[in-house]
PDB file of N, CA and C in Angstrom:
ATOM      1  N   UNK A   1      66.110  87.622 109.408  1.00  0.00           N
ATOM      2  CA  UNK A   1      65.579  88.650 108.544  1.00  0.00           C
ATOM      3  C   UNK A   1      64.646  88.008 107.527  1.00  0.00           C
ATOM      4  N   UNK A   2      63.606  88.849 106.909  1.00  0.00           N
ATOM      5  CA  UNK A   2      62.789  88.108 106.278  1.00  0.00           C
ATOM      6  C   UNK A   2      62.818  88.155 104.792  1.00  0.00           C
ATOM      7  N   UNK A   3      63.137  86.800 103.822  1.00  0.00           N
ATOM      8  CA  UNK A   3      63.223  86.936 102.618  1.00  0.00           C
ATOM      9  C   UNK A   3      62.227  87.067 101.678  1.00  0.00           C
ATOM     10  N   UNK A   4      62.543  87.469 100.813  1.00  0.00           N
ATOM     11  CA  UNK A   4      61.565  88.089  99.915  1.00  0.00           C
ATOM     12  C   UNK A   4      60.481  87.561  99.263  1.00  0.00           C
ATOM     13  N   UNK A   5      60.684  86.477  99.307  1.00  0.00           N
ATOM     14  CA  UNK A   5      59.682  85.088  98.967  1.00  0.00           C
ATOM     15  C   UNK A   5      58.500  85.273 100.414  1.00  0.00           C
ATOM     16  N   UNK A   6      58.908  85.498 101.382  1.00  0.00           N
ATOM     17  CA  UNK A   6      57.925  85.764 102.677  1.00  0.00           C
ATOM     18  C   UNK A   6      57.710  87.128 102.743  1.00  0.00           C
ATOM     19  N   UNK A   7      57.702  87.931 102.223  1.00  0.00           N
ATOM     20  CA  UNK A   7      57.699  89.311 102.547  1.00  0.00           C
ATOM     21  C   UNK A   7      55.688  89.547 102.255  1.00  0.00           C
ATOM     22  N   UNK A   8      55.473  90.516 103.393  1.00  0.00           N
ATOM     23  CA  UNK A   8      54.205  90.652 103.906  1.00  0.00           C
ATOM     24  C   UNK A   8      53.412  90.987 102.423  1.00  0.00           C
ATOM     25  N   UNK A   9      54.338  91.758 101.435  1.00  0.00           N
ATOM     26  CA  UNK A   9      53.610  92.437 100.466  1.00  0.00           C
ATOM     27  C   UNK A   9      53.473  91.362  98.974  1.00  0.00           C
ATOM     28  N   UNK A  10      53.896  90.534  98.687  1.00  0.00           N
ATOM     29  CA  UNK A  10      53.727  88.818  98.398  1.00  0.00           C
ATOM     30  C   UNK A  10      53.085  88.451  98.523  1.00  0.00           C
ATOM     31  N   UNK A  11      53.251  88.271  99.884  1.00  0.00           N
ATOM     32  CA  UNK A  11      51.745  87.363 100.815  1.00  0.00           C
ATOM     33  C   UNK A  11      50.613  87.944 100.135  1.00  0.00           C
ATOM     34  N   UNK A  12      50.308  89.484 100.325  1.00  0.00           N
ATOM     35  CA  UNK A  12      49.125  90.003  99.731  1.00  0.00           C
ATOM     36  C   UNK A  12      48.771  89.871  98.915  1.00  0.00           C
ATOM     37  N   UNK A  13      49.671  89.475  97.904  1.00  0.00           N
ATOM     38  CA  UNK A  13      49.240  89.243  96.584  1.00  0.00           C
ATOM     39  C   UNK A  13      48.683  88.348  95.819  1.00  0.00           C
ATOM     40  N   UNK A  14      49.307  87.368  96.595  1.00  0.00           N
ATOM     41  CA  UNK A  14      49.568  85.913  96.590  1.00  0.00           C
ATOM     42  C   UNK A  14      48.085  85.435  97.057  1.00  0.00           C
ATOM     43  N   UNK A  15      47.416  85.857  97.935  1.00  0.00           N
ATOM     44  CA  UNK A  15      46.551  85.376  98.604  1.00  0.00           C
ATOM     45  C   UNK A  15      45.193  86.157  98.298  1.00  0.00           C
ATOM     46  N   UNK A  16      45.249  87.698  97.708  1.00  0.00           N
ATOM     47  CA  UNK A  16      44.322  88.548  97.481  1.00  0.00           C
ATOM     48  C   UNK A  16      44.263  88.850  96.259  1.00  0.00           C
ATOM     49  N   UNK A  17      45.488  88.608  95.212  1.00  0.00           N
ATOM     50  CA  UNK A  17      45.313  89.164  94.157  1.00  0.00           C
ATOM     51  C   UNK A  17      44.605  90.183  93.820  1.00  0.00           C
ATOM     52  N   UNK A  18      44.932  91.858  94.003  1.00  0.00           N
ATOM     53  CA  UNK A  18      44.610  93.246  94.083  1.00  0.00           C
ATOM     54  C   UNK A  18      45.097  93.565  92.379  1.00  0.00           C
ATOM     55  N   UNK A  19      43.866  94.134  92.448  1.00  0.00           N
ATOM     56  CA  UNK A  19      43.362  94.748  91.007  1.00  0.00           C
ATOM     57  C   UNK A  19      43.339  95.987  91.030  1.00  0.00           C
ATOM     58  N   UNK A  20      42.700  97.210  90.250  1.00  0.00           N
ATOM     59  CA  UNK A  20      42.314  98.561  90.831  1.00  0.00           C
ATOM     60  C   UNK A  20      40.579  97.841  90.740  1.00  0.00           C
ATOM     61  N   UNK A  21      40.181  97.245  90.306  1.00  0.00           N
ATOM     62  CA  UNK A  21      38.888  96.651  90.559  1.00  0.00           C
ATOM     63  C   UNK A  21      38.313  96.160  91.974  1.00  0.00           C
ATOM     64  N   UNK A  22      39.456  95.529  92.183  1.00  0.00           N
ATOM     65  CA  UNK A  22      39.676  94.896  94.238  1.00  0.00           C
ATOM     66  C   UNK A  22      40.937  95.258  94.772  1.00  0.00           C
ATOM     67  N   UNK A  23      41.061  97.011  95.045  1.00  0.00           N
ATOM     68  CA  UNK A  23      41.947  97.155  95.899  1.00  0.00           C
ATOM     69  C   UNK A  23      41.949  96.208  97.100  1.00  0.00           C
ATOM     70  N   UNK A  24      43.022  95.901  97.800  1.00  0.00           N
ATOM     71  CA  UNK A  24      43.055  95.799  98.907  1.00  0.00           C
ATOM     72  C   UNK A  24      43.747  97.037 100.077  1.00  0.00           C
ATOM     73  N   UNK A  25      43.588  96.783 101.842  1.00  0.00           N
ATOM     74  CA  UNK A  25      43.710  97.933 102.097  1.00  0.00           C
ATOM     75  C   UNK A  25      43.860  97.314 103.071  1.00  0.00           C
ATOM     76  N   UNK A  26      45.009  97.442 104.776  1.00  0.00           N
ATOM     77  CA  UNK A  26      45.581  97.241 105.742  1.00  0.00           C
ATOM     78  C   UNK A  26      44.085  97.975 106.848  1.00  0.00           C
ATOM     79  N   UNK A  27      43.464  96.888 107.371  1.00  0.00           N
ATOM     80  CA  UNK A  27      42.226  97.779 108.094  1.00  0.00           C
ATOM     81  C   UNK A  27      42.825  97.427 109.782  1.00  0.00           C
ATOM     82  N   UNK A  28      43.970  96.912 110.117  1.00  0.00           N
ATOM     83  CA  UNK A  28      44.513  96.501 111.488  1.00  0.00           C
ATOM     84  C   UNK A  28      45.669  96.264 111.684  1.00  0.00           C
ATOM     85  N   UNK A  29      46.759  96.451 112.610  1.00  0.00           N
ATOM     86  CA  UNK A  29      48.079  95.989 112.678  1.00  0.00           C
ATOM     87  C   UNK A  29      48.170  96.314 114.210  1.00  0.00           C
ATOM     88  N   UNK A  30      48.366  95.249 115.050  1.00  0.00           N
ATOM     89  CA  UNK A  30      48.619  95.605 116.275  1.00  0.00           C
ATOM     90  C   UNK A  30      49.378  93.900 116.630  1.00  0.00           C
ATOM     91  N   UNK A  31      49.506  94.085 117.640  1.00  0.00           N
ATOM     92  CA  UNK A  31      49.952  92.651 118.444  1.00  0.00           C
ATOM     93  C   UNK A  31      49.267  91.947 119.293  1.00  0.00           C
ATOM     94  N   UNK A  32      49.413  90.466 119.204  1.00  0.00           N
ATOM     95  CA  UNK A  32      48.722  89.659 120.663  1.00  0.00           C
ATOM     96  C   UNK A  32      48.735  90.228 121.601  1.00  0.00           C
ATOM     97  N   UNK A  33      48.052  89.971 122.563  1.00  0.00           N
ATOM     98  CA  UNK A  33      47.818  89.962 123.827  1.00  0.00           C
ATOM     99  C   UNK A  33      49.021  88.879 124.792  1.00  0.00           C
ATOM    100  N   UNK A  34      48.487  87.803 124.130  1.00  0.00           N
ATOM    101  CA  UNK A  34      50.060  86.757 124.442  1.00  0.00           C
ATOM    102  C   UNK A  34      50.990  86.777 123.411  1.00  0.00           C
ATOM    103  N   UNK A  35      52.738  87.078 124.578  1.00  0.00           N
ATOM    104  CA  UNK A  35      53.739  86.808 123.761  1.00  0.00           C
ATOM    105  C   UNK A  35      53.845  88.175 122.837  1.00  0.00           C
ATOM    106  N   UNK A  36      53.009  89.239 122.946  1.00  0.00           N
ATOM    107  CA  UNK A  36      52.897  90.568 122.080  1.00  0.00           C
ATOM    108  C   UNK A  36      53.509  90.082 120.173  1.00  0.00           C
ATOM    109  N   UNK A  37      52.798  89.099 119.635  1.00  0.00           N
ATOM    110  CA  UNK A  37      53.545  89.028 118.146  1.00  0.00           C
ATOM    111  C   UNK A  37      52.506  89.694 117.515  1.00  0.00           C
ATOM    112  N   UNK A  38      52.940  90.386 116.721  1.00  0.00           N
ATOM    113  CA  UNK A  38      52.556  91.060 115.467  1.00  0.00           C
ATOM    114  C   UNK A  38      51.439  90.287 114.390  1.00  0.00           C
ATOM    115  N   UNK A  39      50.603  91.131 114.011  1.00  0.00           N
ATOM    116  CA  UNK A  39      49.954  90.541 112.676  1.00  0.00           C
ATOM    117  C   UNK A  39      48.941  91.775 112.293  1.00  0.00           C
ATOM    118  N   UNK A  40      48.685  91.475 110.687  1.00  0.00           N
ATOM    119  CA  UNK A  40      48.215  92.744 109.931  1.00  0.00           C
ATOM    120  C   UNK A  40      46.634  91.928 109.522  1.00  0.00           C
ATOM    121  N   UNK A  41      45.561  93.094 109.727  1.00  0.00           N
ATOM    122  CA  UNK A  41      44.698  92.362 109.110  1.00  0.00           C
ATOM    123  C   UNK A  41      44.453  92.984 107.566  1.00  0.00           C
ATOM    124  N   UNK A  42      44.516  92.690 106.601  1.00  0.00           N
ATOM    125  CA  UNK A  42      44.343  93.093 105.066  1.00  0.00           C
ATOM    126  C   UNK A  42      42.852  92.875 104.499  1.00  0.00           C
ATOM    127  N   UNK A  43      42.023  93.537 104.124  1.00  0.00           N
ATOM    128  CA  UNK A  43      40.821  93.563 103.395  1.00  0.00           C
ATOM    129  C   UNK A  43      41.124  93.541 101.781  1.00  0.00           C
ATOM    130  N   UNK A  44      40.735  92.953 101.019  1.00  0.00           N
ATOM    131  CA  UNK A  44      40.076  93.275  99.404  1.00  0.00           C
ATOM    132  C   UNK A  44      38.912  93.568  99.805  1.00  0.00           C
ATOM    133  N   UNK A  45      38.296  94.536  99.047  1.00  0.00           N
ATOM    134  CA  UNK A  45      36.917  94.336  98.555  1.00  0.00           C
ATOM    135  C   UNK A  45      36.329  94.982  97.000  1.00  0.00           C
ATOM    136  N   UNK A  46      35.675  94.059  96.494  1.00  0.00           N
ATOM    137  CA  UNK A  46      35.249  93.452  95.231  1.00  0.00           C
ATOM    138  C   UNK A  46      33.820  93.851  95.171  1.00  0.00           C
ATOM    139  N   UNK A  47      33.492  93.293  94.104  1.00  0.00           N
ATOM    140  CA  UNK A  47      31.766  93.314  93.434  1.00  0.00           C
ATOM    141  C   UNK A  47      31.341  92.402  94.016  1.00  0.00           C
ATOM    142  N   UNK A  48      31.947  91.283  94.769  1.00  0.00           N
ATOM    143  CA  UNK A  48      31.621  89.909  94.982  1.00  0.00           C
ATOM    144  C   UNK A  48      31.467  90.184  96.780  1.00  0.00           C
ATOM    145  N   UNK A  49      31.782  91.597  97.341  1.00  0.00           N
ATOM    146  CA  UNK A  49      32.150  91.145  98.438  1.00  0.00           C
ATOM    147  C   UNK A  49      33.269  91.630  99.291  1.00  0.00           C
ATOM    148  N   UNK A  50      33.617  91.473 100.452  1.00  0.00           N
ATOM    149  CA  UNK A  50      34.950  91.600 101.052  1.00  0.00           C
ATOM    150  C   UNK A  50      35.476  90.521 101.549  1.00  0.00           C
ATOM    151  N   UNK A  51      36.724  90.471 101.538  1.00  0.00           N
ATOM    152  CA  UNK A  51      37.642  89.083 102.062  1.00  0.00           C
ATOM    153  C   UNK A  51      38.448  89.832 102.806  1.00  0.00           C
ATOM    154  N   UNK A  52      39.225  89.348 104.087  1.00  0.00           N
ATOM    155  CA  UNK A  52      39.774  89.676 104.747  1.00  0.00           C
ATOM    156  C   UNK A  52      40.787  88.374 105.375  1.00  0.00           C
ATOM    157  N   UNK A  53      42.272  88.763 104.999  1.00  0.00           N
ATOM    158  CA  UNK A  53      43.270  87.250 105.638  1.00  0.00           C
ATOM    159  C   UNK A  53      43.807  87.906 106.490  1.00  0.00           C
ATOM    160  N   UNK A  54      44.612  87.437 108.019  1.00  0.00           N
ATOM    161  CA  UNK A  54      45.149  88.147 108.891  1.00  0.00           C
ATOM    162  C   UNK A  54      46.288  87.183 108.486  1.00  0.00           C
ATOM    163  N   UNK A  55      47.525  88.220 108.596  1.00  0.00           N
ATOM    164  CA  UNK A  55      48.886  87.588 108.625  1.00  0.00           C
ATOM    165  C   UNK A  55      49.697  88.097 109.846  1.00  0.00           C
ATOM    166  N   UNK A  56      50.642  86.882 109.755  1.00  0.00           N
ATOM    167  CA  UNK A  56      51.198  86.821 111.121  1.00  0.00           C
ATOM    168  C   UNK A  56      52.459  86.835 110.959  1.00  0.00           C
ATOM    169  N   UNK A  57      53.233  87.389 111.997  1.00  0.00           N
ATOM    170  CA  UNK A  57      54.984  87.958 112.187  1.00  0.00           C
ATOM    171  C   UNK A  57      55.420  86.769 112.900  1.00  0.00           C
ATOM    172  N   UNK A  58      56.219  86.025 112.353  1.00  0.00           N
ATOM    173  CA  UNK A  58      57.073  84.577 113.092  1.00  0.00           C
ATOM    174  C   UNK A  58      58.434  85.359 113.303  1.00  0.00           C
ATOM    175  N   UNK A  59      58.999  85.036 114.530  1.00  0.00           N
ATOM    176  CA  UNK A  59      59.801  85.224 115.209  1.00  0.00           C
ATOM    177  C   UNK A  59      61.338  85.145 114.159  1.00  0.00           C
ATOM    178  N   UNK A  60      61.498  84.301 113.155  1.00  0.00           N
ATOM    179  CA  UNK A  60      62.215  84.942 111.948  1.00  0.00           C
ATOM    180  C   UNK A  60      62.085  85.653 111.186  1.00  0.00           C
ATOM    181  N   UNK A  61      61.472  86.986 110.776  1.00  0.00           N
ATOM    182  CA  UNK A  61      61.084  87.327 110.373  1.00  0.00           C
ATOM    183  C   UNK A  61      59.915  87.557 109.511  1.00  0.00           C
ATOM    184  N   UNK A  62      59.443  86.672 109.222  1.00  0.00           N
ATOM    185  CA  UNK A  62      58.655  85.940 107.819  1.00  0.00           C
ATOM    186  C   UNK A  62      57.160  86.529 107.903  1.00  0.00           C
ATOM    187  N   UNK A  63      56.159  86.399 107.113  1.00  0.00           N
ATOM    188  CA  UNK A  63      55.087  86.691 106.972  1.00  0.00           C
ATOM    189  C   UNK A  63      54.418  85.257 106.991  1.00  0.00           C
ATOM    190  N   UNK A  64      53.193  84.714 107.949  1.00  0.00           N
ATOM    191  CA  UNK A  64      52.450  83.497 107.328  1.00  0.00           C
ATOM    192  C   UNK A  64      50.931  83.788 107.989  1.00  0.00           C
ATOM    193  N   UNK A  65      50.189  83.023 107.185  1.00  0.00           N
ATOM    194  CA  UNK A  65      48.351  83.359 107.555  1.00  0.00           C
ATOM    195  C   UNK A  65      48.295  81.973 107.905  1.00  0.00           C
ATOM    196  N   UNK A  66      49.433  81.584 108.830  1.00  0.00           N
ATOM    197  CA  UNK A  66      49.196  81.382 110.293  1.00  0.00           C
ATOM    198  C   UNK A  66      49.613  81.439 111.559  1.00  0.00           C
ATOM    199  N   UNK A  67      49.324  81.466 112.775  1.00  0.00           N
ATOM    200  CA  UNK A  67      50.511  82.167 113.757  1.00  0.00           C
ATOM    201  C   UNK A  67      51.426  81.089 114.203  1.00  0.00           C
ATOM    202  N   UNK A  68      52.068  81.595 114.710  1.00  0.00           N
ATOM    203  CA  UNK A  68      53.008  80.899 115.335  1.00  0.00           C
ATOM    204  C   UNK A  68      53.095  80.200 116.378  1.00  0.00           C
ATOM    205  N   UNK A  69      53.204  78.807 116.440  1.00  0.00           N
ATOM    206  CA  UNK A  69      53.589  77.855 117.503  1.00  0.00           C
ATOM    207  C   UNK A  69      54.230  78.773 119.037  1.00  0.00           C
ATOM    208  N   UNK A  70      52.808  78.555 120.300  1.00  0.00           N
ATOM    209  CA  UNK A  70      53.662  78.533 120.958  1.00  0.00           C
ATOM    210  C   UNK A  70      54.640  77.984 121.813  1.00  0.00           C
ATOM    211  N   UNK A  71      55.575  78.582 122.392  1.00  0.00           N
ATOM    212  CA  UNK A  71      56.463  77.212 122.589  1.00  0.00           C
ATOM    213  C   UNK A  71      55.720  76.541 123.826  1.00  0.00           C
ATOM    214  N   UNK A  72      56.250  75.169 123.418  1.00  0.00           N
ATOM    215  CA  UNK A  72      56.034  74.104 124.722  1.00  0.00           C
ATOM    216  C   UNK A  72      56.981  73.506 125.491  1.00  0.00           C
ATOM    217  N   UNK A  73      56.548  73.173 126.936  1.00  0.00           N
ATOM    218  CA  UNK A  73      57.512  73.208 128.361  1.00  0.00           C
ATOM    219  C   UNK A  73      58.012  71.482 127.614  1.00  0.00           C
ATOM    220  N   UNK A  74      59.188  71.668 127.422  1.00  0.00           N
ATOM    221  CA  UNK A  74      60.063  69.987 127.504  1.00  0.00           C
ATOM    222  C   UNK A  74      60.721  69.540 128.641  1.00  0.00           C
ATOM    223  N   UNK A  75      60.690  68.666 128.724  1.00  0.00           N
ATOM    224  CA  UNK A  75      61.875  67.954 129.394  1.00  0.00           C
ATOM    225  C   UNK A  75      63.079  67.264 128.791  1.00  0.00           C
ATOM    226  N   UNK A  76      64.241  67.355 129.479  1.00  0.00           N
ATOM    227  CA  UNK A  76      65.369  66.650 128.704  1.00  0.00           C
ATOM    228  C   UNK A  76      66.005  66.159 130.006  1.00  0.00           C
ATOM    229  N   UNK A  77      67.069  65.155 129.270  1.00  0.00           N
ATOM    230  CA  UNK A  77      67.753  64.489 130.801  1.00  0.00           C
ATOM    231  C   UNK A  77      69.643  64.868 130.556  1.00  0.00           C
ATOM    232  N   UNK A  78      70.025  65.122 131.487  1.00  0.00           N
ATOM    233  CA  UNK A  78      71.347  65.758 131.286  1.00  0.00           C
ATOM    234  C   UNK A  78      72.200  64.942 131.681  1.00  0.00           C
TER     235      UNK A  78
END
């Protein structure tokens, strides 16, 4: 489950700092193509501009703006 320190709406803040000057605003949310994981794309836009960070759904719950490792084939000896 995802703690609150990772929670998607944090992240936003954290990374966009939203004003009523630079709302920000959710312009995408769908899933990969591979592995179907989740991620939101978030816009600010400002006097300066628009910024846009995509965040990503890790398989513990968590929010990060970056995706997730996919897994790789190991070998082990038994």
């Amino acid at each position: 489950m995802a703690s609150a320190e990772n929670s998607l709406r944090l992240l936003v803040e954290k990374w966009l700092a939203p004003t009523p000057a630079t709302p920000v605003r959710v312009t995408r949310f769908t899933r990969t193509r591979s592995k179907r994981r989740r991620y939101v794309r978030v816009e600010a836009v400002g006097p300066a501009g628009s910024l846009a960070i995509f965040f990503f759904r890790h398989d513990d719950g968590t929010w990060r703006v970056f995706p997730a490792e996919s897994e790789r084939a190991a070998m082990s000896v038994s």
